[in-house]
PDB file of N, CA and C in Angstrom:
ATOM      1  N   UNK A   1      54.123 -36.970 -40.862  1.00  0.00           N
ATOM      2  CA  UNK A   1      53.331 -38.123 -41.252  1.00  0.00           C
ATOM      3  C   UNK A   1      52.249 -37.673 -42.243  1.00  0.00           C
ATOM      4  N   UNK A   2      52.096 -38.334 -43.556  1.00  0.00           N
ATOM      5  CA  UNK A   2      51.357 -37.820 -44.105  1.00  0.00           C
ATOM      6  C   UNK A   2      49.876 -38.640 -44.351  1.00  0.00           C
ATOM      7  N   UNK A   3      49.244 -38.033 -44.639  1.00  0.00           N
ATOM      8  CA  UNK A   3      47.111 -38.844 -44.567  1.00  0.00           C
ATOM      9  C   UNK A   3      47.425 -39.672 -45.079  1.00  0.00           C
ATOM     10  N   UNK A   4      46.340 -40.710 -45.339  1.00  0.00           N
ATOM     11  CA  UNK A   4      45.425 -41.248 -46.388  1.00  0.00           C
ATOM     12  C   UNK A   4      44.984 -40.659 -47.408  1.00  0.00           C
ATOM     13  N   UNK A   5      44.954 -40.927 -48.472  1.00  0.00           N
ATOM     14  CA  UNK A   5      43.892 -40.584 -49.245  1.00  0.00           C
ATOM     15  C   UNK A   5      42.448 -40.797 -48.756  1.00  0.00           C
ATOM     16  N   UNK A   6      41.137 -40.038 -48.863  1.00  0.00           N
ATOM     17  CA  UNK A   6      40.229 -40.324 -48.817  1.00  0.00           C
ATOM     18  C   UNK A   6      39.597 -41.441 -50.066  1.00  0.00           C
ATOM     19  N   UNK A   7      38.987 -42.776 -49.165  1.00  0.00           N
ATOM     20  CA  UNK A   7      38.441 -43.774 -50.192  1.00  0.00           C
ATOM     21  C   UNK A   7      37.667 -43.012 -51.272  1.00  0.00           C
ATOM     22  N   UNK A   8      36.540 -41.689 -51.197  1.00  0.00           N
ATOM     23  CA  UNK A   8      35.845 -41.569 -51.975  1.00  0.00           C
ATOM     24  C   UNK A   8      36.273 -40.571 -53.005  1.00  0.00           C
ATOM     25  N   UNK A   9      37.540 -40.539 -52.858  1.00  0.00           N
ATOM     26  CA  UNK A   9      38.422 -39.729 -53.843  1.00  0.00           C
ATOM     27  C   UNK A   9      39.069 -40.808 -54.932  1.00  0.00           C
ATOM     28  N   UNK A  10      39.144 -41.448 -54.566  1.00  0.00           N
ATOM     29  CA  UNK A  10      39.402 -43.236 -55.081  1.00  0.00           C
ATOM     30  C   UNK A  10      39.073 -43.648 -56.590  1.00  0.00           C
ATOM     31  N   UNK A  11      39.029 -44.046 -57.739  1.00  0.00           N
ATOM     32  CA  UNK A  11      38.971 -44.452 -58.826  1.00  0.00           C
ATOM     33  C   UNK A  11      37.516 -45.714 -58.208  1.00  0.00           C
ATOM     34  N   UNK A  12      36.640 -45.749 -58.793  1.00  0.00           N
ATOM     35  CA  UNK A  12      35.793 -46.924 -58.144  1.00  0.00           C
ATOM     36  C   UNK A  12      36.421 -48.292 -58.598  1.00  0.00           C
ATOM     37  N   UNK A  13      35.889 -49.819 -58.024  1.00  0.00           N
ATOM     38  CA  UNK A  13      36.964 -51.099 -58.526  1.00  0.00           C
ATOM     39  C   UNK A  13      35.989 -51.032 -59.581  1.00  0.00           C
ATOM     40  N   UNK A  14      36.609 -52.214 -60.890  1.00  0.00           N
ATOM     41  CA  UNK A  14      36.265 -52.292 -62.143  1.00  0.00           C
ATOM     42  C   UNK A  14      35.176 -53.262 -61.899  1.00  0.00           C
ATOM     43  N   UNK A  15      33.730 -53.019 -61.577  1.00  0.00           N
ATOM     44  CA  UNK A  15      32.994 -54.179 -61.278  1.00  0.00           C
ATOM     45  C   UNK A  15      32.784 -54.937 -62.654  1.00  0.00           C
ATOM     46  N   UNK A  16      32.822 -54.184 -63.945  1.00  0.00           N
ATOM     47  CA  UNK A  16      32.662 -54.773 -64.855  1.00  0.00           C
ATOM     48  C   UNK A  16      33.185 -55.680 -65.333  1.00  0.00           C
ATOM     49  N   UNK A  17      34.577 -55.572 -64.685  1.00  0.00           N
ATOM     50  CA  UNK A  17      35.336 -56.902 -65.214  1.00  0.00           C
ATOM     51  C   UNK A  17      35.251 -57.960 -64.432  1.00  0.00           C
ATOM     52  N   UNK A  18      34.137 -58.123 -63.933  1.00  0.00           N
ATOM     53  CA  UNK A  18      33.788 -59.627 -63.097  1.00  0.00           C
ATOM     54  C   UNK A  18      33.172 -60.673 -63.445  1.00  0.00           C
ATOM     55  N   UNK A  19      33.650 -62.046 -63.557  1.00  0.00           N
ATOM     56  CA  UNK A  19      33.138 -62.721 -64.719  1.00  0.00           C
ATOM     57  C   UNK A  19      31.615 -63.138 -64.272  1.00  0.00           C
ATOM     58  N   UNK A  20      31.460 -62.621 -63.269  1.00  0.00           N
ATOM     59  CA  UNK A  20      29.700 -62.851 -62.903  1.00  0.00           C
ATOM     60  C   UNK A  20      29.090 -61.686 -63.075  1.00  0.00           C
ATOM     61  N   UNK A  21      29.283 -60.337 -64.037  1.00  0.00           N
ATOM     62  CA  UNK A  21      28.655 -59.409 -64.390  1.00  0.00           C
ATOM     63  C   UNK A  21      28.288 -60.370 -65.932  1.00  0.00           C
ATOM     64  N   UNK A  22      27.021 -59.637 -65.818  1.00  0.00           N
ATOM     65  CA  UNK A  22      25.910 -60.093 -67.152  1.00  0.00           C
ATOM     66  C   UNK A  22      25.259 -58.449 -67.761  1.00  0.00           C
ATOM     67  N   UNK A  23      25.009 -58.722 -68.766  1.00  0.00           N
ATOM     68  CA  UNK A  23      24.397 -57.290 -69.239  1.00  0.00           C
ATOM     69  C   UNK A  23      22.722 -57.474 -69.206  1.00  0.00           C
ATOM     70  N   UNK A  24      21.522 -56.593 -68.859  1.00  0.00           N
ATOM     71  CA  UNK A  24      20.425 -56.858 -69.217  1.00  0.00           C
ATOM     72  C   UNK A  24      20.007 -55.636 -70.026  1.00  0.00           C
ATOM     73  N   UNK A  25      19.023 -55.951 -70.670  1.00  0.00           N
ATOM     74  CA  UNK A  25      18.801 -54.984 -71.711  1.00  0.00           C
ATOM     75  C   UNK A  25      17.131 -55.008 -71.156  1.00  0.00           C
ATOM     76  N   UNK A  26      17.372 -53.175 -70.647  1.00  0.00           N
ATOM     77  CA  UNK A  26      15.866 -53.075 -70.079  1.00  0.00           C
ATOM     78  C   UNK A  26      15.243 -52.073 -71.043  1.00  0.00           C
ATOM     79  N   UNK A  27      14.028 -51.598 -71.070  1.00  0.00           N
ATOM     80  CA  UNK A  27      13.550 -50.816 -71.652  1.00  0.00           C
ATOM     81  C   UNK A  27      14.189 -49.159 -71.955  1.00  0.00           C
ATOM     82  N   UNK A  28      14.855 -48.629 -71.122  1.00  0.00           N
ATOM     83  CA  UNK A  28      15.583 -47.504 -70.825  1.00  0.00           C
ATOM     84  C   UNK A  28      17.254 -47.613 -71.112  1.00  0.00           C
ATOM     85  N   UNK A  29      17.685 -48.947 -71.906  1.00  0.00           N
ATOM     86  CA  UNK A  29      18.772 -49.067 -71.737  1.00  0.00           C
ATOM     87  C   UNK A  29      19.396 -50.641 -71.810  1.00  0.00           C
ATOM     88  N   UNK A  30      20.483 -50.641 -72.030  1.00  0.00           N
ATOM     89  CA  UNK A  30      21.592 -51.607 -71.519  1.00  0.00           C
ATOM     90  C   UNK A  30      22.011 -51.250 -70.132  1.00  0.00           C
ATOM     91  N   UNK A  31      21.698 -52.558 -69.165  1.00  0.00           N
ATOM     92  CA  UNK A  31      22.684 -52.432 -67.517  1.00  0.00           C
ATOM     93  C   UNK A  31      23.728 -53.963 -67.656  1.00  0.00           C
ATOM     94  N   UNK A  32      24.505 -53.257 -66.676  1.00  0.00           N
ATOM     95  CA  UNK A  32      25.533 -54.557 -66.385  1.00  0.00           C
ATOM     96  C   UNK A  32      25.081 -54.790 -64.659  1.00  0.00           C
ATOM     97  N   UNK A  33      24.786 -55.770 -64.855  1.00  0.00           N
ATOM     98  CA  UNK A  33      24.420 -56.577 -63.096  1.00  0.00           C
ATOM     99  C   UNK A  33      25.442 -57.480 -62.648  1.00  0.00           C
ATOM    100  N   UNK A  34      25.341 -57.361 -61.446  1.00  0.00           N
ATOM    101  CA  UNK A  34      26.481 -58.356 -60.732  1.00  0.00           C
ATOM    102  C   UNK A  34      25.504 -59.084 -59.285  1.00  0.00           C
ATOM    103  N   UNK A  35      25.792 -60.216 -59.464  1.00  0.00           N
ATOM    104  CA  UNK A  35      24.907 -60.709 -58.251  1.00  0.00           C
ATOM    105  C   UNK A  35      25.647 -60.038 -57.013  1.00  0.00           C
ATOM    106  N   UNK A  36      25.552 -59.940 -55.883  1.00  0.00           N
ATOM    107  CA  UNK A  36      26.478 -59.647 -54.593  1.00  0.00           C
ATOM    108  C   UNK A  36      26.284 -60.470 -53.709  1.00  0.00           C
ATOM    109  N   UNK A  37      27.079 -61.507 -52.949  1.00  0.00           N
ATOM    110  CA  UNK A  37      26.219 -63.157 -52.224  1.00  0.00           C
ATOM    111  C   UNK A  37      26.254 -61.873 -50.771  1.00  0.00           C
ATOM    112  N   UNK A  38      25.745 -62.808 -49.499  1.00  0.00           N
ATOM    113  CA  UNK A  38      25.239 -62.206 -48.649  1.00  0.00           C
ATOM    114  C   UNK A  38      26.451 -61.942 -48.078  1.00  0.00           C
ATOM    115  N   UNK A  39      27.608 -63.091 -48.341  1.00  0.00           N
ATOM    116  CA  UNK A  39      28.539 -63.023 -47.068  1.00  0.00           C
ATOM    117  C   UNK A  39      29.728 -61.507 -47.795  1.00  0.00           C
ATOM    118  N   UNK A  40      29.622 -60.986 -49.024  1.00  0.00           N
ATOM    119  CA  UNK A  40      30.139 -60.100 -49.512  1.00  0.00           C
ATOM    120  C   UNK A  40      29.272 -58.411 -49.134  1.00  0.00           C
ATOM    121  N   UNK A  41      27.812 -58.901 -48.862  1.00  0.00           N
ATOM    122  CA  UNK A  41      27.033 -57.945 -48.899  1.00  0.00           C
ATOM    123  C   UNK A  41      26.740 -57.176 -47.615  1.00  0.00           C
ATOM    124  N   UNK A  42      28.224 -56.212 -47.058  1.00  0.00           N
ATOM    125  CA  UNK A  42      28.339 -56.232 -45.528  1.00  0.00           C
ATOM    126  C   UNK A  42      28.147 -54.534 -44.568  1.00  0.00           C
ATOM    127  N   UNK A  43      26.853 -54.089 -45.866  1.00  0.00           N
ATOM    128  CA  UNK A  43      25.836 -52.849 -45.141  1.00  0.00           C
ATOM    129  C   UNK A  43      24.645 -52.837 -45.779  1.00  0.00           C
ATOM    130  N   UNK A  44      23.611 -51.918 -45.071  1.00  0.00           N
ATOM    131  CA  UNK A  44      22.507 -52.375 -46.055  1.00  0.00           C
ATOM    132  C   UNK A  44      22.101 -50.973 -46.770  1.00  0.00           C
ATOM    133  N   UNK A  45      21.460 -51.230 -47.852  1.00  0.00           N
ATOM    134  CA  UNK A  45      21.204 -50.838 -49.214  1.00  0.00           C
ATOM    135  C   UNK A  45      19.858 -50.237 -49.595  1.00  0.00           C
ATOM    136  N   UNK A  46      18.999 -49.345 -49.776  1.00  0.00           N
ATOM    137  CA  UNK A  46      17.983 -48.736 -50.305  1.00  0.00           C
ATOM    138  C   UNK A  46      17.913 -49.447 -51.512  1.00  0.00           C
ATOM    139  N   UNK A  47      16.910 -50.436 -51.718  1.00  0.00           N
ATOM    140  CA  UNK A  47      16.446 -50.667 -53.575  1.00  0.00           C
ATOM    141  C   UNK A  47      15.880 -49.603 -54.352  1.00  0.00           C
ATOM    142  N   UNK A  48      16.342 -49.003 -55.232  1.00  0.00           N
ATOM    143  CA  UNK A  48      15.376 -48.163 -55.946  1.00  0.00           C
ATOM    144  C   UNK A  48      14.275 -48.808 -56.467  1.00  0.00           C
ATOM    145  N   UNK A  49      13.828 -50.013 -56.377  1.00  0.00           N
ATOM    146  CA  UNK A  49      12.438 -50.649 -57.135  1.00  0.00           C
ATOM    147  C   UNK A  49      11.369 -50.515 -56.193  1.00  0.00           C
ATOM    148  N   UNK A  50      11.902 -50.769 -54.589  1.00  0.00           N
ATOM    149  CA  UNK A  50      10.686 -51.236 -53.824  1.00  0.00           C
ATOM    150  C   UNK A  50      10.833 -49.811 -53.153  1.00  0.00           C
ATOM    151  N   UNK A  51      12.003 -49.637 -52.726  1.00  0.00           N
ATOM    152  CA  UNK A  51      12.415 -48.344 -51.571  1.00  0.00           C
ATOM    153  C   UNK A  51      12.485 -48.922 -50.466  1.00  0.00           C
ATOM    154  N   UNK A  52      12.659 -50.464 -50.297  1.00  0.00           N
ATOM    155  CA  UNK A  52      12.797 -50.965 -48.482  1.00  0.00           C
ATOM    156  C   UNK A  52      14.365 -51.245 -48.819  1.00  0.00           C
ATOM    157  N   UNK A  53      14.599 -51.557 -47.417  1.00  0.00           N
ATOM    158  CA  UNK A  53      16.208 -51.902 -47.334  1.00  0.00           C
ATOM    159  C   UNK A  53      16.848 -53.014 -47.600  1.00  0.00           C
ATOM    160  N   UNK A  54      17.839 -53.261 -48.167  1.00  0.00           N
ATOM    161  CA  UNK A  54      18.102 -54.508 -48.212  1.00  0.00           C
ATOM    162  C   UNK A  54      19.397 -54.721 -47.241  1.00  0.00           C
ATOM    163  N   UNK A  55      19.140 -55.668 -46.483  1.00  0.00           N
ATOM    164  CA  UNK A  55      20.094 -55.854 -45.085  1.00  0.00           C
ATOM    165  C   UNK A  55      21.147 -55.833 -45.667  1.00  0.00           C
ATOM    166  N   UNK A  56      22.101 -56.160 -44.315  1.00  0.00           N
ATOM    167  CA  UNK A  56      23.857 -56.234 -44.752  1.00  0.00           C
ATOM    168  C   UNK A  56      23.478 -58.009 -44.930  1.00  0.00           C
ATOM    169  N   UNK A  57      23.945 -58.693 -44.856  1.00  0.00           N
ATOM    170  CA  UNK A  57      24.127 -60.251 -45.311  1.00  0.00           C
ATOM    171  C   UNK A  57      23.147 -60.684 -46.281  1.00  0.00           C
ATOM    172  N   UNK A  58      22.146 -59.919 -46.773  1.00  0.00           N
ATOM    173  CA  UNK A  58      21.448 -59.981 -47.666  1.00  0.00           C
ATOM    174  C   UNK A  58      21.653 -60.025 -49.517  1.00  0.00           C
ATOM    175  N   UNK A  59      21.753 -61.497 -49.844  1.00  0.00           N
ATOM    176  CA  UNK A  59      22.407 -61.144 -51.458  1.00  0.00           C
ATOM    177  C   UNK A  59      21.259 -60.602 -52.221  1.00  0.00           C
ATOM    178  N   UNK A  60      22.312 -59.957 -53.169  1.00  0.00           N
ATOM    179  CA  UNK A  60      21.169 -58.856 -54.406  1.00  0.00           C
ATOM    180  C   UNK A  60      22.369 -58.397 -55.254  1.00  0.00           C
ATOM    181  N   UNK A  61      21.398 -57.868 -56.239  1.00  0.00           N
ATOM    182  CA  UNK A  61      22.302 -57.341 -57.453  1.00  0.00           C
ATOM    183  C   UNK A  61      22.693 -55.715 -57.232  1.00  0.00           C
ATOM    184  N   UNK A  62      24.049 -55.766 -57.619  1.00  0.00           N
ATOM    185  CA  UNK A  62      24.477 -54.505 -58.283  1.00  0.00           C
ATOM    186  C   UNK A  62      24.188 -54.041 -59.716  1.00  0.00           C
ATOM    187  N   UNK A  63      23.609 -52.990 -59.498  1.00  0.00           N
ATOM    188  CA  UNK A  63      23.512 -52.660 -61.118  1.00  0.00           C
ATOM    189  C   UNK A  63      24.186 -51.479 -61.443  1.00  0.00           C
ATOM    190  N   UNK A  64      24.713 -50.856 -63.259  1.00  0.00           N
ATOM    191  CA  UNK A  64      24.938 -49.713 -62.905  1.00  0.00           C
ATOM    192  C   UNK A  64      24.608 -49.449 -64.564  1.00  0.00           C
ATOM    193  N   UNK A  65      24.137 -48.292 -65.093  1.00  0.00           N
ATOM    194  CA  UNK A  65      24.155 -48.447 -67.182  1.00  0.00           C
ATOM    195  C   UNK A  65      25.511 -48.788 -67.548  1.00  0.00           C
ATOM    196  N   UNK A  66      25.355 -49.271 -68.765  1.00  0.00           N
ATOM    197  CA  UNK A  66      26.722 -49.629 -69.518  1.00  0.00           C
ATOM    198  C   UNK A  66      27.272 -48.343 -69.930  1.00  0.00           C
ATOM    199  N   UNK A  67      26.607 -47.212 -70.059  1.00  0.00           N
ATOM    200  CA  UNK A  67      27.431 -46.174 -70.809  1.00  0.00           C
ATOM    201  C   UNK A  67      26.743 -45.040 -69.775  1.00  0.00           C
ATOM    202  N   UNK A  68      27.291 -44.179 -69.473  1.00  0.00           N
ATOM    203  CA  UNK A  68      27.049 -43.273 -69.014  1.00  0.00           C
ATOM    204  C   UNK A  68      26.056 -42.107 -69.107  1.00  0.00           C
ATOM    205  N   UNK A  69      25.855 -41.673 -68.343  1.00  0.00           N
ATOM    206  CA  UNK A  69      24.423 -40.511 -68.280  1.00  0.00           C
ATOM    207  C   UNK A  69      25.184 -39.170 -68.752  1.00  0.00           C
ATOM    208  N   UNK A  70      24.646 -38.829 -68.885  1.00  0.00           N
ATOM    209  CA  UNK A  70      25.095 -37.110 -69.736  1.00  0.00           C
ATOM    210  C   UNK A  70      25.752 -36.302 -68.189  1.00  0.00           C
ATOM    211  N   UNK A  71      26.915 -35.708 -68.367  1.00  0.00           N
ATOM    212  CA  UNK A  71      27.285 -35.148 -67.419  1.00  0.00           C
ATOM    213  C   UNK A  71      27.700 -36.083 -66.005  1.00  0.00           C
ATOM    214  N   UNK A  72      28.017 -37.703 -66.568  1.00  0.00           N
ATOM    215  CA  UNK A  72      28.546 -38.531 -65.479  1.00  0.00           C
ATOM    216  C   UNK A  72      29.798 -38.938 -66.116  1.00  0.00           C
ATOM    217  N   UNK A  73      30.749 -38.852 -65.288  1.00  0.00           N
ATOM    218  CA  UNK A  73      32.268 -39.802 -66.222  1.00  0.00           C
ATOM    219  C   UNK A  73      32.249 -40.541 -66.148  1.00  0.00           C
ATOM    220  N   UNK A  74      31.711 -41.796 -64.814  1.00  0.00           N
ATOM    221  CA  UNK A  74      31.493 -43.145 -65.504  1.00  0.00           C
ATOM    222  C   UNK A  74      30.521 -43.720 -65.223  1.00  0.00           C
ATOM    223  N   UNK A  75      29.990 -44.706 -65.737  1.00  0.00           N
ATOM    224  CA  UNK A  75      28.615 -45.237 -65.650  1.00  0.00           C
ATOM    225  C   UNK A  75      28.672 -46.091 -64.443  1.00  0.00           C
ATOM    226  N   UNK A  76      29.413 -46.568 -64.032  1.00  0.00           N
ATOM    227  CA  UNK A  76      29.467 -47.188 -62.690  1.00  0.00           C
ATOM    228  C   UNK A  76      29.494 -46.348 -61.600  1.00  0.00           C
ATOM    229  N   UNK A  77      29.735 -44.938 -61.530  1.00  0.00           N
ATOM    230  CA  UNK A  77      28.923 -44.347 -60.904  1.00  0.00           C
ATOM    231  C   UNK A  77      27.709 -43.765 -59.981  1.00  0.00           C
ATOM    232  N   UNK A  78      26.931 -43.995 -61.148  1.00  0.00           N
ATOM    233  CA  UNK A  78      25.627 -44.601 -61.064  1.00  0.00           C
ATOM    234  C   UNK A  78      25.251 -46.162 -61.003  1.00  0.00           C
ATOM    235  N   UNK A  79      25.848 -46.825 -59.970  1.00  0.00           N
ATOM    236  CA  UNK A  79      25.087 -47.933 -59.524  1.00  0.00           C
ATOM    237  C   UNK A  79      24.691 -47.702 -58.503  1.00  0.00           C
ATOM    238  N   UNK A  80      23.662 -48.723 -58.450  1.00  0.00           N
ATOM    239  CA  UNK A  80      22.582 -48.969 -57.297  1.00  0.00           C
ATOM    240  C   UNK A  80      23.126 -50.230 -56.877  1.00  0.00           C
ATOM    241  N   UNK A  81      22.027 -50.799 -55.562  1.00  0.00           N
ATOM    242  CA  UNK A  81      22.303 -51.889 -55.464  1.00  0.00           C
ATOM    243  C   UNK A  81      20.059 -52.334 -55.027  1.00  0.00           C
ATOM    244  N   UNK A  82      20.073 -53.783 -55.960  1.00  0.00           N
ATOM    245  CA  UNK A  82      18.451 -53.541 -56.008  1.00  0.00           C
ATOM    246  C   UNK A  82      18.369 -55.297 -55.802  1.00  0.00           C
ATOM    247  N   UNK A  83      17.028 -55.458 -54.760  1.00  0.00           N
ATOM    248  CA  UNK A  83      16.602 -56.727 -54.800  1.00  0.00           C
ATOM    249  C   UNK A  83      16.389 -57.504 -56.224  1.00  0.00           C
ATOM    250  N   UNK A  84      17.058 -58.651 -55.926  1.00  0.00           N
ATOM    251  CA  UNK A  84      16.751 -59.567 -57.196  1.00  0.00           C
ATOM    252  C   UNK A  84      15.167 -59.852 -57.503  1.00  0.00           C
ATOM    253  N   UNK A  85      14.379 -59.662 -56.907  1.00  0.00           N
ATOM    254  CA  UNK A  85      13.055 -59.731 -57.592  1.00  0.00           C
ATOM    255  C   UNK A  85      12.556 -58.397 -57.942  1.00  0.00           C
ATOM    256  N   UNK A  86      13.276 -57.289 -57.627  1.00  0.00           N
ATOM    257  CA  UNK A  86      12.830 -56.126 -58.020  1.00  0.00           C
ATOM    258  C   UNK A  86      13.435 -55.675 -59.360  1.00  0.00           C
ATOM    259  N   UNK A  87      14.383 -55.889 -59.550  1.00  0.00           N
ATOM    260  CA  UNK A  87      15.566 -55.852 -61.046  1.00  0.00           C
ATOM    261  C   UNK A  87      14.468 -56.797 -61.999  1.00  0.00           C
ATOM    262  N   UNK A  88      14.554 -57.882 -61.463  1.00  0.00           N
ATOM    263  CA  UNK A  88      13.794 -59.024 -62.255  1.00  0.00           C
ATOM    264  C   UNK A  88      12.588 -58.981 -63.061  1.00  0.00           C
ATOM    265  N   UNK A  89      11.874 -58.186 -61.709  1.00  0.00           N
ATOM    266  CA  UNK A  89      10.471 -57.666 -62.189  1.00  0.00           C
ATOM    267  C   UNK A  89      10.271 -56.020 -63.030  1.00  0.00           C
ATOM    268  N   UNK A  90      11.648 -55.680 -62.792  1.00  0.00           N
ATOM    269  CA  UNK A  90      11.462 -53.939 -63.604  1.00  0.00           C
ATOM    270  C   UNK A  90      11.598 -54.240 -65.337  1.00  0.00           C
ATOM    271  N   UNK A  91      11.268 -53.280 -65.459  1.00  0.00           N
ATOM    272  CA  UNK A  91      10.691 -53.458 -67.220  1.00  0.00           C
ATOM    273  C   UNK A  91      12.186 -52.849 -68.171  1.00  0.00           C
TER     274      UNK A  91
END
């Protein structure tokens, strides 16, 4: 009988191609955001804006850069997942 693959060996899903991803253009960059509703949003999450948690049923955005960081293969990679008033309010 042979394994599973491990999920985190996995190709990540294409969040970008979701027609509710939007691009914002912050000071540091171009990001692509995706809202996440609560009933999709089913562990909870460290914001990098505030540093509190954001529950599991709790909606908020995914974010991740449009192009990649030096020494990352893909920029989705590097997503977070960050309260909508904290994204909102970052510069």
């Amino acid at each position: 009988m042979s394994r599973r693959q491990s999920k985190h060996l996995a190709a990540p899903r294409p969040l970008s191609q979701s027609s509710l991803a939007r691009a914002d253009l912050k000071a540091d960059g171009r990001w692509i955001v995706r809202p996440m509703s609560g009933a999709s949003a089913l562990k909870a999450y460290r914001c990098p804006g505030c540093a509190q948690l954001i529950a599991a049923g709790t909606p908020h955005l995914v974010v991740w850069p449009d192009t990649p960081a030096l020494g990352v293969e893909r920029a989705v990679d590097d997503r977070r997942h960050w309260h909508t008033a904290c994204w909102e309010r970052r510069l």
